[in-house]
PDB file of N, CA and C in Angstrom:
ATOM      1  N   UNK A   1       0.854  -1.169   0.000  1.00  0.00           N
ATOM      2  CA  UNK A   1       0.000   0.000   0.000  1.00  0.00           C
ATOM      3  C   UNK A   1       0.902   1.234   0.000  1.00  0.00           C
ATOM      4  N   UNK A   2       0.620   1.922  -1.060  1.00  0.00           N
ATOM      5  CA  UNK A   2       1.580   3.286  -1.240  1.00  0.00           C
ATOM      6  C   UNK A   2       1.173   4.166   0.432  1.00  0.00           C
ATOM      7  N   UNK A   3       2.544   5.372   0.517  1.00  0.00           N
ATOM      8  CA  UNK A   3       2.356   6.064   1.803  1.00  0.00           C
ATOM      9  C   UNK A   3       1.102   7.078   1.510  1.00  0.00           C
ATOM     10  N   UNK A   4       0.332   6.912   0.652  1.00  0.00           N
ATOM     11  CA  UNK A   4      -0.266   8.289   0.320  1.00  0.00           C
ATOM     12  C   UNK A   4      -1.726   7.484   0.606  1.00  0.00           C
ATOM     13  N   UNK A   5      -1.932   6.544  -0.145  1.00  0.00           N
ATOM     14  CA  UNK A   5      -3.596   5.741   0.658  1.00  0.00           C
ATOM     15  C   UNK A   5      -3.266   5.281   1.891  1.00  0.00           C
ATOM     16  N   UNK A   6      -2.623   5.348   3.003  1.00  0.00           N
ATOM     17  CA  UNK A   6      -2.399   4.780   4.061  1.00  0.00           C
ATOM     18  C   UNK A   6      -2.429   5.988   4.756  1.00  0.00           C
ATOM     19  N   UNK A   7      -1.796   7.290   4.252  1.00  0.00           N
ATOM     20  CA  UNK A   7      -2.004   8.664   4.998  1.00  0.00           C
ATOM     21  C   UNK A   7      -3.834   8.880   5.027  1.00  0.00           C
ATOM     22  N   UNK A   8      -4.218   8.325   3.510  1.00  0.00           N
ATOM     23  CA  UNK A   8      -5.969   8.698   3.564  1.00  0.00           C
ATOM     24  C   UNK A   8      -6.892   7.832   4.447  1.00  0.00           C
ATOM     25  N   UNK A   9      -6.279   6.441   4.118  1.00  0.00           N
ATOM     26  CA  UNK A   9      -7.291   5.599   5.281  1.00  0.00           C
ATOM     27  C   UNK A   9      -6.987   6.100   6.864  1.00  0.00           C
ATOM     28  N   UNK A  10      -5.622   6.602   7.227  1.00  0.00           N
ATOM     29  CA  UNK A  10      -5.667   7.151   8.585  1.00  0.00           C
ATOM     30  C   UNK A  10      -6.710   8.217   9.164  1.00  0.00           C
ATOM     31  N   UNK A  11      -6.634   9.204   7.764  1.00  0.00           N
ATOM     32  CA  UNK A  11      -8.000  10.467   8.170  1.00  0.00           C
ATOM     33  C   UNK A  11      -8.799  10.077   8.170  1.00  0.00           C
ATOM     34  N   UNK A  12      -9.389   9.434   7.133  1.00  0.00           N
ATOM     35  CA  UNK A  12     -10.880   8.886   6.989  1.00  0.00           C
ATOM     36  C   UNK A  12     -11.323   7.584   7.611  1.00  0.00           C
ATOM     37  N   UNK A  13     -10.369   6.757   7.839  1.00  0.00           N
ATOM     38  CA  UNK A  13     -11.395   5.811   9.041  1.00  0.00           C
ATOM     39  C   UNK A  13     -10.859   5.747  10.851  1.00  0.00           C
ATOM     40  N   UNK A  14      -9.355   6.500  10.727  1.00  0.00           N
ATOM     41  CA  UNK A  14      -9.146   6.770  11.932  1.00  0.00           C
ATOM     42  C   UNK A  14      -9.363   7.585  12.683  1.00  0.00           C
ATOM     43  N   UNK A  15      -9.454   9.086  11.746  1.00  0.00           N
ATOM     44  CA  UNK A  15      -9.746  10.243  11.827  1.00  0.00           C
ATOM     45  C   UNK A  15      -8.151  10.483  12.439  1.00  0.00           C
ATOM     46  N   UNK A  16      -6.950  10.498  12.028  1.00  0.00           N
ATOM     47  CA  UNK A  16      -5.603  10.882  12.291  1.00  0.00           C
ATOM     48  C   UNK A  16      -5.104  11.851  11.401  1.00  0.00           C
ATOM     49  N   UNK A  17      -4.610  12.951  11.071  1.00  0.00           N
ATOM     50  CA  UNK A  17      -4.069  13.849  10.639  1.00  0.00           C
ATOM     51  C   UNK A  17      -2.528  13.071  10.759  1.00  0.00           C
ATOM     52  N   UNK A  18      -1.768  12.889   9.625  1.00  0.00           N
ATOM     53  CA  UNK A  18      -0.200  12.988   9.737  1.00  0.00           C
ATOM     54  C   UNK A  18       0.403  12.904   8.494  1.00  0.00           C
ATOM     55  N   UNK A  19       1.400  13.414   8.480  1.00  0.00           N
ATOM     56  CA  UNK A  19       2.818  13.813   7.543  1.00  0.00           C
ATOM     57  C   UNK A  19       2.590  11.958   6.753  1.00  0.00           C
ATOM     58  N   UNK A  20       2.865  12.015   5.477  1.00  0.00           N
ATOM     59  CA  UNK A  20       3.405  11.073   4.481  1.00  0.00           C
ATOM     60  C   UNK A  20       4.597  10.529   5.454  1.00  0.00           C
ATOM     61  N   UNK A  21       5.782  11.543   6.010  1.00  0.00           N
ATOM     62  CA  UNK A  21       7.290  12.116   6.564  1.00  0.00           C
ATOM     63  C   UNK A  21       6.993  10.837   7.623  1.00  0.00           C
ATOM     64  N   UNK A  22       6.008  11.301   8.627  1.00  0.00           N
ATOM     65  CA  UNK A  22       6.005  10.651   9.952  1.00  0.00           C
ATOM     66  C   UNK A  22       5.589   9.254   9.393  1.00  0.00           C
ATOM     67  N   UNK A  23       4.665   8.838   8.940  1.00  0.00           N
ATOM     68  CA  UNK A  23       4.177   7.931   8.396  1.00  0.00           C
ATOM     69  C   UNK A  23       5.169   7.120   8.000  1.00  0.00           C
ATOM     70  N   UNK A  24       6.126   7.114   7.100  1.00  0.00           N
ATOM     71  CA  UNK A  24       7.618   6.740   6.934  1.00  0.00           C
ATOM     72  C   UNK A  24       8.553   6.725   7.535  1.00  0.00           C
ATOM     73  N   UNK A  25       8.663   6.831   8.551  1.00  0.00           N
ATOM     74  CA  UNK A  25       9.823   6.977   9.746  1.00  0.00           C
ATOM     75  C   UNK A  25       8.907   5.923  10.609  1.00  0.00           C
ATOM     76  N   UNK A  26       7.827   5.969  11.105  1.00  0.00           N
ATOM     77  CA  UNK A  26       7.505   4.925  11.774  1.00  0.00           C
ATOM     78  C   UNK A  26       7.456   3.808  11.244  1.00  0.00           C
ATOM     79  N   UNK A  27       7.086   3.629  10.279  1.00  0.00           N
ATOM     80  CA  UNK A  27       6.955   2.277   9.039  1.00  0.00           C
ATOM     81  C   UNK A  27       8.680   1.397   9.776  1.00  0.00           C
ATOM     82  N   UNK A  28       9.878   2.615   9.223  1.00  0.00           N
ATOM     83  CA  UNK A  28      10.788   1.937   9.081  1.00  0.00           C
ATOM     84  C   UNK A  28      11.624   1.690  10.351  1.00  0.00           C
ATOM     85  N   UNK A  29      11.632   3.131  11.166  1.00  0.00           N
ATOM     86  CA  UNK A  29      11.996   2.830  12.516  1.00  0.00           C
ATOM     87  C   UNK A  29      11.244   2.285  13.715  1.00  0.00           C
ATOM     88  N   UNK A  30      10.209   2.268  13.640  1.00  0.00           N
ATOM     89  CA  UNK A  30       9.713   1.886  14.619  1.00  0.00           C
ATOM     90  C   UNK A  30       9.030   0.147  14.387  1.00  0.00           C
ATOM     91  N   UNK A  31       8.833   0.093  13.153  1.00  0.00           N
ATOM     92  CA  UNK A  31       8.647  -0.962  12.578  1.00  0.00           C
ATOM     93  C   UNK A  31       9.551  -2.154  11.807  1.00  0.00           C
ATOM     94  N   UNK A  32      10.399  -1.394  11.988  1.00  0.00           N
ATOM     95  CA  UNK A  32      11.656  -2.061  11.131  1.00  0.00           C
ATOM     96  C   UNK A  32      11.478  -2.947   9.729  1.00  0.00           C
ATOM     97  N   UNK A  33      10.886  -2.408   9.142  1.00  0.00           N
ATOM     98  CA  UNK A  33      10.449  -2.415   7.821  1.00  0.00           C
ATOM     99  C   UNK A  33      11.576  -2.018   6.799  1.00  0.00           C
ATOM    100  N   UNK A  34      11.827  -1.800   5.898  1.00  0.00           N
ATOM    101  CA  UNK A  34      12.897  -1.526   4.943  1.00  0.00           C
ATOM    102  C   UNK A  34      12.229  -1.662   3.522  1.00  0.00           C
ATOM    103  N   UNK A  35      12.541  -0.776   2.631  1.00  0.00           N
ATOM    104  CA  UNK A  35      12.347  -0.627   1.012  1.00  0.00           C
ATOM    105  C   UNK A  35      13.159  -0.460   0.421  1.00  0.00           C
ATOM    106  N   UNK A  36      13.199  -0.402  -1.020  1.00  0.00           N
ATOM    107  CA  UNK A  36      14.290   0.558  -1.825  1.00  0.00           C
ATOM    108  C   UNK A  36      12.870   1.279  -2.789  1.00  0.00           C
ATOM    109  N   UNK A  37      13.599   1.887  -3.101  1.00  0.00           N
ATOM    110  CA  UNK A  37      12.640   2.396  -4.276  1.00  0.00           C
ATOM    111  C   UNK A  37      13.224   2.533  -5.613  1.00  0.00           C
ATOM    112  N   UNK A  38      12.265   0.998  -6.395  1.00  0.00           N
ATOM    113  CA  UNK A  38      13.530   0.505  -7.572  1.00  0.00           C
ATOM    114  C   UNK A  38      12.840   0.545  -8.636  1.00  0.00           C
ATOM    115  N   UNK A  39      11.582   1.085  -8.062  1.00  0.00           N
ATOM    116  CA  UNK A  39      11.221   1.279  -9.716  1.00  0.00           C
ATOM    117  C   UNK A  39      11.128   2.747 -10.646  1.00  0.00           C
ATOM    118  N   UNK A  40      12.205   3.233 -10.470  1.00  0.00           N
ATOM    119  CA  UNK A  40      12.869   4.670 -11.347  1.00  0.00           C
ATOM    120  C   UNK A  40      14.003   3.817 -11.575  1.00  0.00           C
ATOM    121  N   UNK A  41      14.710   3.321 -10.535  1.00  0.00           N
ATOM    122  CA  UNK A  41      16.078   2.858 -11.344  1.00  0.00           C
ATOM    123  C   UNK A  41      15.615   1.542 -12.664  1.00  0.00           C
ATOM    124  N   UNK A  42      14.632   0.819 -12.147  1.00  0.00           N
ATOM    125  CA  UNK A  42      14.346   0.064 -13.103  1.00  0.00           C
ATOM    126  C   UNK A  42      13.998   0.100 -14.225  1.00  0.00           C
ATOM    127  N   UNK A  43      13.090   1.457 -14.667  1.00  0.00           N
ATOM    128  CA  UNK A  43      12.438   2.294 -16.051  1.00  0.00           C
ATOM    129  C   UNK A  43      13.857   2.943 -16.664  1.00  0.00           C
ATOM    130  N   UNK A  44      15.029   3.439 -16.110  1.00  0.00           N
ATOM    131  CA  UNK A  44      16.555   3.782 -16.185  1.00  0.00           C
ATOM    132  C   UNK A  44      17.212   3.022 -17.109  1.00  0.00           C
ATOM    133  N   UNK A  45      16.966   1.468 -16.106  1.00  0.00           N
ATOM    134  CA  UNK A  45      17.780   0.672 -17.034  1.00  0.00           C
ATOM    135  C   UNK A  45      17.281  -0.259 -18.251  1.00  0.00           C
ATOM    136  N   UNK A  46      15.672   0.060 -18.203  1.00  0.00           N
ATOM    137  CA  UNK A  46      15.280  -0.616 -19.159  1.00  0.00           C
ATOM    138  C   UNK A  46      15.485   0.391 -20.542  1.00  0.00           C
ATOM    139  N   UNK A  47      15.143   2.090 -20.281  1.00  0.00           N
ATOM    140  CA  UNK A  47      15.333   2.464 -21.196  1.00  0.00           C
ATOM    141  C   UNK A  47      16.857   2.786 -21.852  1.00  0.00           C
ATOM    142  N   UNK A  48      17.543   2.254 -20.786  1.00  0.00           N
ATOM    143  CA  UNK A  48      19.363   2.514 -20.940  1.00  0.00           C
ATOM    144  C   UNK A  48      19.427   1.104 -22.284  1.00  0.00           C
ATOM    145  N   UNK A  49      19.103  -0.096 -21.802  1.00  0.00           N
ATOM    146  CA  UNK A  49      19.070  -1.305 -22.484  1.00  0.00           C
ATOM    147  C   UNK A  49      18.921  -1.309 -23.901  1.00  0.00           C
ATOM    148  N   UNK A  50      17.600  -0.206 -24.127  1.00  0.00           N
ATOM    149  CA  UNK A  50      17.303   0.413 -25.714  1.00  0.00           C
ATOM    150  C   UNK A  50      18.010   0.762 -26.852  1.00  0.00           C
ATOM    151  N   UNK A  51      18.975   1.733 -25.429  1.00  0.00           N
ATOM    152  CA  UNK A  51      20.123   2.661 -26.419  1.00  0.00           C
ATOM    153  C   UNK A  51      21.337   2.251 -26.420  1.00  0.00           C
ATOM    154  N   UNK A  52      21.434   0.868 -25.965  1.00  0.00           N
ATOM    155  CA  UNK A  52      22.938   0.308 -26.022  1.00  0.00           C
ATOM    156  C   UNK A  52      23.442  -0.310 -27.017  1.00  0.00           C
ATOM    157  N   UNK A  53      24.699  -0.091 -27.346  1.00  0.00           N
ATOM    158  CA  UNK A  53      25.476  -1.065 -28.402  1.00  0.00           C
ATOM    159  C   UNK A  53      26.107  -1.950 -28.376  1.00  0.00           C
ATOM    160  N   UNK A  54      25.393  -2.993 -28.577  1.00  0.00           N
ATOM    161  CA  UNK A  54      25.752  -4.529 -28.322  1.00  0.00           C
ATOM    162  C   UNK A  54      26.731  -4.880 -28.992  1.00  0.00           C
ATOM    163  N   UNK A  55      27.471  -4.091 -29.735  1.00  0.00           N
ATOM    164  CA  UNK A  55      28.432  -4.226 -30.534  1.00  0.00           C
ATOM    165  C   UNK A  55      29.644  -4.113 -29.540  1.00  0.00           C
ATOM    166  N   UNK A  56      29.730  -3.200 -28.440  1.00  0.00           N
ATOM    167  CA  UNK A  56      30.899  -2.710 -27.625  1.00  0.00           C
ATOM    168  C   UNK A  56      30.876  -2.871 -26.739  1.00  0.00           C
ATOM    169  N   UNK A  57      29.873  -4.288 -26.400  1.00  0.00           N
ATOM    170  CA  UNK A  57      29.873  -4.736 -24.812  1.00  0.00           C
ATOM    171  C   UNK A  57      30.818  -6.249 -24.987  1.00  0.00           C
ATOM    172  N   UNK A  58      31.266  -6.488 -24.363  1.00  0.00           N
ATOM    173  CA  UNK A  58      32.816  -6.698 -23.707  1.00  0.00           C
ATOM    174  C   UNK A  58      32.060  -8.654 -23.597  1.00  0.00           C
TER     175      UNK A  58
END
């Protein structure tokens, strides 16, 4: 669940006001949770893959 519907289900069925910010710091510190966020690097290297020359890879 992205941080942004999890900020909305907090207002609307908890009735909690809070930061995306806080929301993410507890996730990971207090929860010890962990992510990367790989899907920009992944759209990167797919469109890197496009423009490569398979001719000069090793």
């Amino acid at each position: 669940m992205p941080l942004k519907e999890l900020q909305s289900w907090l207002e609307q069925e908890q009735a909690l006001s809070i930061s995306i910010s806080a929301i993410d710091k507890f996730i990971r510190h207090k929860l010890g949770y962990r992510y990367k966020k790989t899907l920009i690097a992944r759209e990167q290297w797919q469109a890197r893959q496009q423009t490569c020359d398979l001719s000069r890879s090793v």
